[in-house]
C-alpha atoms as a PDB file:
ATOM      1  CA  UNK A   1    -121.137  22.987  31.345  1.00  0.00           C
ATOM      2  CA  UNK A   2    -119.523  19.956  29.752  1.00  0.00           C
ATOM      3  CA  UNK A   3    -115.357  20.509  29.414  1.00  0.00           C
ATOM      4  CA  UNK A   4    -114.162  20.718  25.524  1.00  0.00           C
ATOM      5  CA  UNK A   5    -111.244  18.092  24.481  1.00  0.00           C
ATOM      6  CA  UNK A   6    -109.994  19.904  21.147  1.00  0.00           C
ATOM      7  CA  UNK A   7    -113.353  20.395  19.180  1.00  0.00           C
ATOM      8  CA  UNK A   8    -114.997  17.657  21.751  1.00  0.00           C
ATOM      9  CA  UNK A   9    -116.974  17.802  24.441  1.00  0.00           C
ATOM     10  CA  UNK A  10    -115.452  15.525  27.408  1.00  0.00           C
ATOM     11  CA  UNK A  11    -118.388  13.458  27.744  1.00  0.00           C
ATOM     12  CA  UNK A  12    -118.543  12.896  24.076  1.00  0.00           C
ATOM     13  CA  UNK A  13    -114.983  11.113  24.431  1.00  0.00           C
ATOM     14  CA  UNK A  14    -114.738   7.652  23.184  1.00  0.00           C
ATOM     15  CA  UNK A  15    -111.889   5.826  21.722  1.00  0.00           C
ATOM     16  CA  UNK A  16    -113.764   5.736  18.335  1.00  0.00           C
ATOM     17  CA  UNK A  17    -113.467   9.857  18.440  1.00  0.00           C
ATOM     18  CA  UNK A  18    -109.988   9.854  19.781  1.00  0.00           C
ATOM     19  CA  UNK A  19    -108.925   7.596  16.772  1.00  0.00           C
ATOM     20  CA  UNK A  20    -111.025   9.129  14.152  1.00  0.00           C
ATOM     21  CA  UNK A  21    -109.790  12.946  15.062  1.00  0.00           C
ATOM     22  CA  UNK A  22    -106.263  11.418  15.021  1.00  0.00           C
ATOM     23  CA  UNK A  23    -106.843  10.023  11.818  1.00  0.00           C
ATOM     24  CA  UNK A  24    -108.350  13.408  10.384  1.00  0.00           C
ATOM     25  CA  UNK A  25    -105.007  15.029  11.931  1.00  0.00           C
ATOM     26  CA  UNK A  26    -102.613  12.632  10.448  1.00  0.00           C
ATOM     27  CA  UNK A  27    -104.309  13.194   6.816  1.00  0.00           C
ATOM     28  CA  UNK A  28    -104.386  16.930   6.980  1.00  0.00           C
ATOM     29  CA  UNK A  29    -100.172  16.811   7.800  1.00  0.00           C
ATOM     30  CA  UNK A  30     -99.846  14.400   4.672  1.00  0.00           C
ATOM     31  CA  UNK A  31    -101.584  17.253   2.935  1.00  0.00           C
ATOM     32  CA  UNK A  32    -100.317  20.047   4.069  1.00  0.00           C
ATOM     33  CA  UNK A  33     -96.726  18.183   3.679  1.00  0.00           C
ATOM     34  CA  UNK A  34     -97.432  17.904  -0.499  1.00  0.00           C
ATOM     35  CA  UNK A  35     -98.172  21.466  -0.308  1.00  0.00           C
ATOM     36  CA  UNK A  36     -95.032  21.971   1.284  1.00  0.00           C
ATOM     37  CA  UNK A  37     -91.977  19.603   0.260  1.00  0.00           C
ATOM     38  CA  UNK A  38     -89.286  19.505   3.246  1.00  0.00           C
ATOM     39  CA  UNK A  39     -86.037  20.823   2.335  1.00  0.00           C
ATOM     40  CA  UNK A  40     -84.603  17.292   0.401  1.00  0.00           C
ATOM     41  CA  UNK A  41     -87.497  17.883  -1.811  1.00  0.00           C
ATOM     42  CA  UNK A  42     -87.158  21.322  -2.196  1.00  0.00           C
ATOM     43  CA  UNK A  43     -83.584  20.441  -3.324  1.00  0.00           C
ATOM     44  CA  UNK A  44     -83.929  18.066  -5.054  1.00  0.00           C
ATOM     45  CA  UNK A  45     -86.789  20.432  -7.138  1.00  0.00           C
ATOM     46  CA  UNK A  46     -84.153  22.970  -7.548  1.00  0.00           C
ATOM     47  CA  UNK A  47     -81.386  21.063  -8.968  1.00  0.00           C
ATOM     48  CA  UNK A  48     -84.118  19.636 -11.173  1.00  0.00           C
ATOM     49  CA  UNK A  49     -85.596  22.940 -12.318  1.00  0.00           C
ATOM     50  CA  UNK A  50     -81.641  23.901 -12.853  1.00  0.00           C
ATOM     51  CA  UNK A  51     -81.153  20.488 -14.799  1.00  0.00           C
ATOM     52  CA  UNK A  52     -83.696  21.671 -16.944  1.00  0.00           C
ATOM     53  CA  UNK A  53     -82.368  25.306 -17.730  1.00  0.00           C
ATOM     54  CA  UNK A  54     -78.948  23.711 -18.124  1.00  0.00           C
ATOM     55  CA  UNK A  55     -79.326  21.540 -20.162  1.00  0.00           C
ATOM     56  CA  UNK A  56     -77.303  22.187 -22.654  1.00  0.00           C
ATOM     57  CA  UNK A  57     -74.174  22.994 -20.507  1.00  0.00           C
ATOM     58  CA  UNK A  58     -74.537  19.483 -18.700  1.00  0.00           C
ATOM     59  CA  UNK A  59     -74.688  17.875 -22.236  1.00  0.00           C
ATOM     60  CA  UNK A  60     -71.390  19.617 -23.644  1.00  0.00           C
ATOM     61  CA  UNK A  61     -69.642  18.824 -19.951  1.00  0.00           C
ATOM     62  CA  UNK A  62     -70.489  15.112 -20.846  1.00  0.00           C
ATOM     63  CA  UNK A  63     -69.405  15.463 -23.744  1.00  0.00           C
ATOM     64  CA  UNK A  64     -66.041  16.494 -22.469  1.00  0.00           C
ATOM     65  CA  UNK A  65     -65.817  13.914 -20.612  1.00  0.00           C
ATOM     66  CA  UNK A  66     -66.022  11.468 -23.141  1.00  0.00           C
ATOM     67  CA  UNK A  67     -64.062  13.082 -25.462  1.00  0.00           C
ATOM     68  CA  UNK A  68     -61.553  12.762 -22.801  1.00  0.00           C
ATOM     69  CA  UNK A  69     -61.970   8.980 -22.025  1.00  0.00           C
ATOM     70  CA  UNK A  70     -61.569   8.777 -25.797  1.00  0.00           C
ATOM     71  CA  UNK A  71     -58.394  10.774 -25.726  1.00  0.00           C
ATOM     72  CA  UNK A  72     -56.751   8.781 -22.763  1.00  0.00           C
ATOM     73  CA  UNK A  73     -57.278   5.174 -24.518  1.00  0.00           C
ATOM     74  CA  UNK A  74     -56.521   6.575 -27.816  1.00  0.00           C
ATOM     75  CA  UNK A  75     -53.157   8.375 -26.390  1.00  0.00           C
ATOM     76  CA  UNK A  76     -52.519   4.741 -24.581  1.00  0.00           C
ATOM     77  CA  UNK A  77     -52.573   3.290 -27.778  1.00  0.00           C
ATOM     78  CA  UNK A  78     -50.533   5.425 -29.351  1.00  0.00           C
ATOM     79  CA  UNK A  79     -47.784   5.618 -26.623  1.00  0.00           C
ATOM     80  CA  UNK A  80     -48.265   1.889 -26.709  1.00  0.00           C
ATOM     81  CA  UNK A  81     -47.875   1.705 -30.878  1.00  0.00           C
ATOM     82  CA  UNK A  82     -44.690   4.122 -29.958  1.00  0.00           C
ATOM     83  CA  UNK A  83     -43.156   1.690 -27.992  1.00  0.00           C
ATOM     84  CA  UNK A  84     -43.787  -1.071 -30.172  1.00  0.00           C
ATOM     85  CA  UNK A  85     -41.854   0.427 -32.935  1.00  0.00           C
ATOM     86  CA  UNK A  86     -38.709   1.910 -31.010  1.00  0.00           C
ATOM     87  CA  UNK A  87     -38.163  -1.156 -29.555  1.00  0.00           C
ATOM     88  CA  UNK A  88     -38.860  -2.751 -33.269  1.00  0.00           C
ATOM     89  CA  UNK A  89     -35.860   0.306 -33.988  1.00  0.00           C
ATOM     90  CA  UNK A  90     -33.426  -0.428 -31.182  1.00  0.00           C
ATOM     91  CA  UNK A  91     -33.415  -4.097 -31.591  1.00  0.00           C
ATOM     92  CA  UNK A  92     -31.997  -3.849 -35.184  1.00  0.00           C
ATOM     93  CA  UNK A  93     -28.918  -1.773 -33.513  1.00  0.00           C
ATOM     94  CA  UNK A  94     -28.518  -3.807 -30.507  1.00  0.00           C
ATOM     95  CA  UNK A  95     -28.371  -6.958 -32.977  1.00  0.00           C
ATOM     96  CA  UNK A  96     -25.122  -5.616 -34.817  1.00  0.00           C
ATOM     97  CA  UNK A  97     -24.106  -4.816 -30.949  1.00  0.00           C
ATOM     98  CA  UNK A  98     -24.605  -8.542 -29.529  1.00  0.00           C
ATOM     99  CA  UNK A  99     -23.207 -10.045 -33.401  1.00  0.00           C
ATOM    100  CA  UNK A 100     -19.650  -8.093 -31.673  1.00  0.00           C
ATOM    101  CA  UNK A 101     -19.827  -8.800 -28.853  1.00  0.00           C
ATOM    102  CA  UNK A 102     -20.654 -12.405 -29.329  1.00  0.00           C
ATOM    103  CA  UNK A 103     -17.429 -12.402 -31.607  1.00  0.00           C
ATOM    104  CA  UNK A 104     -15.207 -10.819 -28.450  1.00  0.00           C
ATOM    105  CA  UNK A 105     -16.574 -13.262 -26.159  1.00  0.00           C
ATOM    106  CA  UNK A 106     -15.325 -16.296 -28.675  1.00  0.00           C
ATOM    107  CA  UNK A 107     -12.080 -14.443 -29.059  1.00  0.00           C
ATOM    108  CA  UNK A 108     -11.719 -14.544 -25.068  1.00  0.00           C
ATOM    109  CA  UNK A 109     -12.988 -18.216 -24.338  1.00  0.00           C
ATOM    110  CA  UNK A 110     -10.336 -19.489 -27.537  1.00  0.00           C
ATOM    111  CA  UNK A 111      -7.775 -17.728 -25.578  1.00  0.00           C
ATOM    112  CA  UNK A 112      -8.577 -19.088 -22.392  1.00  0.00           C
ATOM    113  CA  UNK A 113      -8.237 -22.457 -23.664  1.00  0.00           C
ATOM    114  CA  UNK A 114      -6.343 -22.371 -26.684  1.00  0.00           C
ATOM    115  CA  UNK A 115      -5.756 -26.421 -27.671  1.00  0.00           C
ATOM    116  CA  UNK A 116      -9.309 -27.251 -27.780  1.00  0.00           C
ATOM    117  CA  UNK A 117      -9.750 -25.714 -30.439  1.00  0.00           C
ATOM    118  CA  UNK A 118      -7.144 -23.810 -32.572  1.00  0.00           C
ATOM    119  CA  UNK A 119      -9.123 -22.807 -35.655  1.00  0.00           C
ATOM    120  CA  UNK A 120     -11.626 -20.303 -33.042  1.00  0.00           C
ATOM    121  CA  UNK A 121      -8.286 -19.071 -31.514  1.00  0.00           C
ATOM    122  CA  UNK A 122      -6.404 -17.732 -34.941  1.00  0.00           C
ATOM    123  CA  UNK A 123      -9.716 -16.741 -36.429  1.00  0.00           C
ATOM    124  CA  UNK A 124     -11.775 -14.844 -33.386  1.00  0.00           C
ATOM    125  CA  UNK A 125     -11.699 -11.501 -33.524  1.00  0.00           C
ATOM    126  CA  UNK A 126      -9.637  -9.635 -30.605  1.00  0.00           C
ATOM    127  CA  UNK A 127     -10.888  -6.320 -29.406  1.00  0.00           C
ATOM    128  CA  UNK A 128      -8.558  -3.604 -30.283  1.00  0.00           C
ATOM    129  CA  UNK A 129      -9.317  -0.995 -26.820  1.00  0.00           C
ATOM    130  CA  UNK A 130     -10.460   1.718 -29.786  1.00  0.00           C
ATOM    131  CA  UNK A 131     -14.235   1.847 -29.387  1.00  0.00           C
ATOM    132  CA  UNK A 132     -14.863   3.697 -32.932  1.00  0.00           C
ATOM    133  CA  UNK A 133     -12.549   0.407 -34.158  1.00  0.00           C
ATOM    134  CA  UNK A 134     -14.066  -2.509 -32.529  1.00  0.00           C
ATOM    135  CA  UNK A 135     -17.599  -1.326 -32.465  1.00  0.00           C
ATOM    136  CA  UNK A 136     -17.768   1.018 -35.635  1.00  0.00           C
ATOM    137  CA  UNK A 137     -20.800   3.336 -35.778  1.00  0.00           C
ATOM    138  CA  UNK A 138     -22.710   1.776 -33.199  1.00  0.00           C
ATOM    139  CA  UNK A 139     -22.193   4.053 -30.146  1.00  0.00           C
ATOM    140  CA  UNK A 140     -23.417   7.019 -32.047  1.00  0.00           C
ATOM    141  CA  UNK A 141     -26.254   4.794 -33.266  1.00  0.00           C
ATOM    142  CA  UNK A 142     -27.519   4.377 -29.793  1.00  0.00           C
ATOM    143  CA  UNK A 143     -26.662   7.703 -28.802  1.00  0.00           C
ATOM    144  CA  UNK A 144     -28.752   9.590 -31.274  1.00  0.00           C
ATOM    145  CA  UNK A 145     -31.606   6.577 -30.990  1.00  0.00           C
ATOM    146  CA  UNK A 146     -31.682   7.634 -27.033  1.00  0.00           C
ATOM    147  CA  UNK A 147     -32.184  11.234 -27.670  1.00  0.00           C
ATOM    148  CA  UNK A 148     -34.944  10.927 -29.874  1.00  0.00           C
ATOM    149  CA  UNK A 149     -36.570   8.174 -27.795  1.00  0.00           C
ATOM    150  CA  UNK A 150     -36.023   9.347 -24.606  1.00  0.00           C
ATOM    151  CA  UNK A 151     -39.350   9.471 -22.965  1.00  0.00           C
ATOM    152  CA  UNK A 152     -39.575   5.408 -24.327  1.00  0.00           C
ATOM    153  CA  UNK A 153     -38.266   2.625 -22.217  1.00  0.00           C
ATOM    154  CA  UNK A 154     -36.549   1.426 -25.833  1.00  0.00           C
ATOM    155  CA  UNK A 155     -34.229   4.581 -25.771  1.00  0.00           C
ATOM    156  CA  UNK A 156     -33.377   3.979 -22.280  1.00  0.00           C
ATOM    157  CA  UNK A 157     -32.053   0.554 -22.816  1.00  0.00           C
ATOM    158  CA  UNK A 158     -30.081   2.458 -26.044  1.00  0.00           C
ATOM    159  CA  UNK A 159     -28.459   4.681 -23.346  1.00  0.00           C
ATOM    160  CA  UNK A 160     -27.992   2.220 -21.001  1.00  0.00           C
ATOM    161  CA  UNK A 161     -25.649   0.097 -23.840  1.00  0.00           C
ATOM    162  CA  UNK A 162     -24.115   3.212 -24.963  1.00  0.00           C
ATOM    163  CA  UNK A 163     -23.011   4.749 -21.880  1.00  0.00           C
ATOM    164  CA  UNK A 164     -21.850   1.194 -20.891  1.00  0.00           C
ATOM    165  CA  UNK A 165     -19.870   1.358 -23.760  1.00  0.00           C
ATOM    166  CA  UNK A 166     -18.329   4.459 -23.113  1.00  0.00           C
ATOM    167  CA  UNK A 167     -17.437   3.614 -19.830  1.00  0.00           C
ATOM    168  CA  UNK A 168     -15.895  -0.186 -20.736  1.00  0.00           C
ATOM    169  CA  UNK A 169     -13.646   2.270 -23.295  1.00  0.00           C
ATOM    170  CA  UNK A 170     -12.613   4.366 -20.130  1.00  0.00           C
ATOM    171  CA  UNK A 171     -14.795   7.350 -21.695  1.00  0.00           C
ATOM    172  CA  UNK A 172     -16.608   8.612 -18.599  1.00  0.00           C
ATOM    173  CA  UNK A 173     -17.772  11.845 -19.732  1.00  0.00           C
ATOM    174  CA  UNK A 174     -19.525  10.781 -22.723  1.00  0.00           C
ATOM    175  CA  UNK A 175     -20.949   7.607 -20.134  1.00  0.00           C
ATOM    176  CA  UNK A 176     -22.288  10.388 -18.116  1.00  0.00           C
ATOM    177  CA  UNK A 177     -23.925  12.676 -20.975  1.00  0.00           C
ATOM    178  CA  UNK A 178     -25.457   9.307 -22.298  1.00  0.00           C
ATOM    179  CA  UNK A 179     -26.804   7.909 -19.330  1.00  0.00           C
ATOM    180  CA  UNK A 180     -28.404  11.004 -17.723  1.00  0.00           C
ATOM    181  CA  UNK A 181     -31.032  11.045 -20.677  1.00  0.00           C
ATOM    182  CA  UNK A 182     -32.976   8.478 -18.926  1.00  0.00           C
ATOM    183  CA  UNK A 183     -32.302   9.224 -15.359  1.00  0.00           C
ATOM    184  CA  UNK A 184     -33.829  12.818 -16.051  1.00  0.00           C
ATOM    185  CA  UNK A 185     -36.426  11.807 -18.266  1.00  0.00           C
ATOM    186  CA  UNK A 186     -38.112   8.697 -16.612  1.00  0.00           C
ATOM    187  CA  UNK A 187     -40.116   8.080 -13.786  1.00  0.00           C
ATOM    188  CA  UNK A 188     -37.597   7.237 -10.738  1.00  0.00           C
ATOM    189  CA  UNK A 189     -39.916   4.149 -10.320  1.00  0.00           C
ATOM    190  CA  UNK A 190     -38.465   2.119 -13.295  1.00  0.00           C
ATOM    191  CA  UNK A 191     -35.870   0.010 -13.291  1.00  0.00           C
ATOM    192  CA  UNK A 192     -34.419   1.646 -16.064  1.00  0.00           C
ATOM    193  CA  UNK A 193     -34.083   4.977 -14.495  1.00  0.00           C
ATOM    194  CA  UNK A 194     -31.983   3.811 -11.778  1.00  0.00           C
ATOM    195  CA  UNK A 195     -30.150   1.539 -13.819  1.00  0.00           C
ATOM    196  CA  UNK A 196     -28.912   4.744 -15.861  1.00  0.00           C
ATOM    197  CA  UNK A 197     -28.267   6.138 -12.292  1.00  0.00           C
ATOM    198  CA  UNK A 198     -25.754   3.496 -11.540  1.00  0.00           C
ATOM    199  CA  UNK A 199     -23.844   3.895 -14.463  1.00  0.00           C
ATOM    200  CA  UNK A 200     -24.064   7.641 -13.924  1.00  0.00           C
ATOM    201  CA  UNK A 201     -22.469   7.347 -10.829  1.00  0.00           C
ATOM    202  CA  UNK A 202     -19.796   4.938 -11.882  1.00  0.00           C
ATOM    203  CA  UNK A 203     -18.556   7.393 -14.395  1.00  0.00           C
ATOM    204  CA  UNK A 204     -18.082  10.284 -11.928  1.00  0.00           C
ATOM    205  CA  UNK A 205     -16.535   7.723  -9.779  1.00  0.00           C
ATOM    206  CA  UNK A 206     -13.869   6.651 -12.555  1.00  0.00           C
ATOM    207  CA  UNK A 207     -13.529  10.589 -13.054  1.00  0.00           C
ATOM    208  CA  UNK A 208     -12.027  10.503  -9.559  1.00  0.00           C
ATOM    209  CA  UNK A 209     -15.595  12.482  -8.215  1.00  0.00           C
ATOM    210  CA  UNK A 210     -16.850  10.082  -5.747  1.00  0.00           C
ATOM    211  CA  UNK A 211     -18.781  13.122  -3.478  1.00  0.00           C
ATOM    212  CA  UNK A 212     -20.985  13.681  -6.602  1.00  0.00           C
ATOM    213  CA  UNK A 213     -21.135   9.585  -7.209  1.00  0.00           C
ATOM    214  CA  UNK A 214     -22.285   9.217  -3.869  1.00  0.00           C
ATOM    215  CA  UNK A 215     -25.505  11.628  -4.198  1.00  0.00           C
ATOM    216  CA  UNK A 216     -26.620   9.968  -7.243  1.00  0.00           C
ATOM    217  CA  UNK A 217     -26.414   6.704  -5.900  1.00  0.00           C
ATOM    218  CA  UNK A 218     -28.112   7.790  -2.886  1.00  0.00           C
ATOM    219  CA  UNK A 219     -31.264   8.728  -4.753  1.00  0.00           C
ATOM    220  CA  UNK A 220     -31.204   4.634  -5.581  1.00  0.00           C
ATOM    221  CA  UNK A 221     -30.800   3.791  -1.783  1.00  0.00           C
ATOM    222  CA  UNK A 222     -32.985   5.875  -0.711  1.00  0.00           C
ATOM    223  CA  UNK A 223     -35.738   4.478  -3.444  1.00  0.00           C
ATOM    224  CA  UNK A 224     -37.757   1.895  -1.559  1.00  0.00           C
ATOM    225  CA  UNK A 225     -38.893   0.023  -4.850  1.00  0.00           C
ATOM    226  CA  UNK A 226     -35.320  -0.604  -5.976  1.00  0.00           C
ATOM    227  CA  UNK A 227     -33.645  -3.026  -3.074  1.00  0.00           C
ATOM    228  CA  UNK A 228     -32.943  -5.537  -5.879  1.00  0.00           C
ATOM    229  CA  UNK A 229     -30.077  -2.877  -6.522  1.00  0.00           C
ATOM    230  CA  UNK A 230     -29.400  -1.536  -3.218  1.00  0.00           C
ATOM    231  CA  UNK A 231     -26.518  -4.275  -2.402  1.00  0.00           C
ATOM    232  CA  UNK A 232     -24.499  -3.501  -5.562  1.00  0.00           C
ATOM    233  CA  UNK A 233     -25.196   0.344  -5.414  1.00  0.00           C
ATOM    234  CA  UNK A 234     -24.235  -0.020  -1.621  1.00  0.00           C
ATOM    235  CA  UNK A 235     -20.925  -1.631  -2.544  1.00  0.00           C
ATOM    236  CA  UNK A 236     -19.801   1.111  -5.024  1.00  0.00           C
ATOM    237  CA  UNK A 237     -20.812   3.335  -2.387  1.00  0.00           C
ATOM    238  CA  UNK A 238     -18.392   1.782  -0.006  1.00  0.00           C
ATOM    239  CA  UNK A 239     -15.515   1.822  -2.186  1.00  0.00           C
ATOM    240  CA  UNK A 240     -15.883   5.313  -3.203  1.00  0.00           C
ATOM    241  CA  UNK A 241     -16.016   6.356   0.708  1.00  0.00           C
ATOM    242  CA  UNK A 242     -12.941   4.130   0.613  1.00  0.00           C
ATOM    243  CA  UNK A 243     -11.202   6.112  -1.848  1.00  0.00           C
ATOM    244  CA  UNK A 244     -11.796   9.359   0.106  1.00  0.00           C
ATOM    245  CA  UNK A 245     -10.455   7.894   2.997  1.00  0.00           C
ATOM    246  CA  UNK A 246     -13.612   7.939   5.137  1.00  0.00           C
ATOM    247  CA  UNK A 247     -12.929   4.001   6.315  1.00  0.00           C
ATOM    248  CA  UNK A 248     -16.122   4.356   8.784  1.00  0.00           C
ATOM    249  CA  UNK A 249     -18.077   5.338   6.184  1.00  0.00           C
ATOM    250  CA  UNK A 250     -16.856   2.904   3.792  1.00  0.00           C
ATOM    251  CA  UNK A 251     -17.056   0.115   6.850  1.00  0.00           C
ATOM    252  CA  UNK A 252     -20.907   1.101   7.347  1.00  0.00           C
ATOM    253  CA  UNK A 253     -22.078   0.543   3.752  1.00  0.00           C
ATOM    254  CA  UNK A 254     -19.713  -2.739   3.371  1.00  0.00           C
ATOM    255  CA  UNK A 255     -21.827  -3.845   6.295  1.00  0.00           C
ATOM    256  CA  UNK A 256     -25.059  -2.921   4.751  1.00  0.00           C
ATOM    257  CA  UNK A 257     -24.170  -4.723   1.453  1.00  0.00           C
ATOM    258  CA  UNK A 258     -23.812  -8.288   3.704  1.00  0.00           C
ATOM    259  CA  UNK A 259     -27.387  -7.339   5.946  1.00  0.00           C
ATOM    260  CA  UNK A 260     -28.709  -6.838   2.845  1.00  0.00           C
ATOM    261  CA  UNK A 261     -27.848 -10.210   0.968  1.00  0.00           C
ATOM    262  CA  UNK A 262     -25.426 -12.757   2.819  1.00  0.00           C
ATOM    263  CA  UNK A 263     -25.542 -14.855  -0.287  1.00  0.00           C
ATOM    264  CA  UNK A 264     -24.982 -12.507  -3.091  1.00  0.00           C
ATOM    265  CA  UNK A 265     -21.453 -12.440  -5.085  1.00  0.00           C
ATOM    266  CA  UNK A 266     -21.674  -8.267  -3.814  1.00  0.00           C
ATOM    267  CA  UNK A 267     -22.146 -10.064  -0.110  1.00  0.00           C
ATOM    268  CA  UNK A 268     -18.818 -12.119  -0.631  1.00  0.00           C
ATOM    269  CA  UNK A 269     -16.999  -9.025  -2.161  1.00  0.00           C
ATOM    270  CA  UNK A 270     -18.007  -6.776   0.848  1.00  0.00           C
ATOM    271  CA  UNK A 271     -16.813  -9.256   3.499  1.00  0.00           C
ATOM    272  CA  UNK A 272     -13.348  -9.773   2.048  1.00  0.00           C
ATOM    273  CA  UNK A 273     -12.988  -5.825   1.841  1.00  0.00           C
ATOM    274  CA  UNK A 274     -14.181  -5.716   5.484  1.00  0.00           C
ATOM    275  CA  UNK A 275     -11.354  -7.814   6.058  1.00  0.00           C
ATOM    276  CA  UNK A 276      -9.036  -6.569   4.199  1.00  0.00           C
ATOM    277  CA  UNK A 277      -9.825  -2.603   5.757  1.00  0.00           C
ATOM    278  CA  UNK A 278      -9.717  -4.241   8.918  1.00  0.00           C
ATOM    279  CA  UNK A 279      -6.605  -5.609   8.989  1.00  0.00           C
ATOM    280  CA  UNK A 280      -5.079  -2.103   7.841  1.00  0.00           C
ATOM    281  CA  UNK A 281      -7.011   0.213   9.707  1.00  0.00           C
ATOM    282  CA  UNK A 282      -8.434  -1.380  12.623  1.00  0.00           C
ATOM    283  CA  UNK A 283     -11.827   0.491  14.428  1.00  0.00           C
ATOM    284  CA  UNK A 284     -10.902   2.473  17.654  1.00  0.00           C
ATOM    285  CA  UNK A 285     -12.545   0.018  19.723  1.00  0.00           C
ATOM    286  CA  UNK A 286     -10.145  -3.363  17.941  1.00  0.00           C
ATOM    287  CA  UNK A 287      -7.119  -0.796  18.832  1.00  0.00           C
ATOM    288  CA  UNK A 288      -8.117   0.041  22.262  1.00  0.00           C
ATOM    289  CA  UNK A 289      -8.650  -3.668  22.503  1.00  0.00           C
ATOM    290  CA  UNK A 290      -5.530  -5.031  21.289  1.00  0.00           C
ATOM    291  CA  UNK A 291      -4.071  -2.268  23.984  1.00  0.00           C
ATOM    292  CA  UNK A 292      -6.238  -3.615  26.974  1.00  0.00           C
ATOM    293  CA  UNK A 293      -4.238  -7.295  25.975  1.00  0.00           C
ATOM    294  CA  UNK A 294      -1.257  -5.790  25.258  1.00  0.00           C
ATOM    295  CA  UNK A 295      -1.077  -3.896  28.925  1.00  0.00           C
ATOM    296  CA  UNK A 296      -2.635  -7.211  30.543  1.00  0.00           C
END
């Protein structure tokens, strides 16, 4: 009785039959496997099949989506086309600004050196200290041009002059009401932002409220893409702890202003206040000091 390997007999094994029933084996899987996808084909049959009944909602999604590519570089247009012609807008007013101002600045140089040439000196035109006087309608200009501009880096700059204006003409309120228009309505990336910040700040500062100064200059400080600011900001943040009478305070951010830029005209500022808060209130440890020599 001969032994059976699969359909077989043992002494019927070769390795031509070994192959050949292997081969037989390995087609009937490959069949049996088109019969039967695996489950990636069985997937990818169903989101076909559901392609297919869906057609329609997978043609209106892309539709969407191009509509709203569209949209985007059309609204970037626009917003750019916006810009364009505020800044077109603002320039016009900030000419009959600079025209002034150009007129003030001849007035002071002829009066800083009156002999060289006497014609600019009787003929420049002094500044009066009345704003409405020496600048006419021009403040209100820019005020009412950075209200209805004020999501466009033109109007900012038009705030930026005006409340600089108001502030020059000791008008700190108004300076304050003008220059939060950008501050609240821009990103607190741009420069412009925290440039209305600053002058923000000063004005509460010059209204004798340095606590609330010192928050709003904090939120420049504390903005990592600003630095170019942080060593004047730092500065008026010194003087203002200054005026409160917090001298460590004010000592800490005079010492921040020279780490931050040895070189700067803010740097040079800093060190002589150092010196000069120093040399009225010394620090515990220069007292305690002086005492140690003193007892020696």
């Amino acid at each position: 009785m001969s032994a059976w390997l699969g359909d077989v007999p043992v002494s019927e094994v070769t390795p031509q039959n070994v192959t050949s029933k292997a081969n037989s084996k390995n087609s009937s899987a490959v069949a049996e496997g088109i019969r039967n996808p695996d489950a990636v084909q069985e997937v990818l049959l169903k989101v076909g099949k559901w392609m297919e009944d869906n057609i329609r909602v997978l043609a209106g999604v892309i539709a969407i989506l191009i509509l709203a590519g569209i949209g985007f570089v059309v609204s970037q247009w626009l917003d750019n086309r916006a810009e364009r012609r505020a800044q077109e807008a603002y320039y016009s007013i900030e000419a009959k600004y600079t025209k002034i101002r150009d007129e003030f600045d001849r007035a002071r140089f002829a009066a800083l050196a009156p002999n060289a040439n006497s014609n600019a000196a009787v003929n420049a035109k002094q500044p009066t200290g009345d704003l409405e006087k020496d600048y006419g309608t021009i403040p209100s200009e820019l005020e009412a041009f950075a209200r209805e501009n004020a999501k466009t880096s033109a109007g900012a700059q038009a705030a930026i002059l005006a409340a600089n204006l108001y502030l020059t003409y000791q008008q700190p309120d108004k300076a304050i009401e003008i220059a939060k228009i950008p501050a609240t309505n821009l990103s607190d990336n741009r420069l412009l932002t925290n440039l209305a910040k600053v002058l923000w700040g000063s004005a509460l500062a010059d209204k004798g409220d340095c606590n609330e100064a010192i928050k709003i200059w904090g939120t420049v400080l504390e903005n990592k893409a600003m630095t170019s600011l942080h060593g004047d900001v730092a500065l008026r943040t010194g003087l203002c702890y200054e005026a409160l009478n917090d001298t460590d305070k004010a000592r800490e951010f005079y010492r921040k202003v020279v780490a931050h830029s040895d070189d700067t005209s803010a740097a040079t500022t800093a060190k002589g206040l150092l010196r000069a808060l120093e040399a009225k209130t010394p620090t515990t440890s220069n007292a305690q000091s002086s005492a140690t020599g003193g007892n020696g």
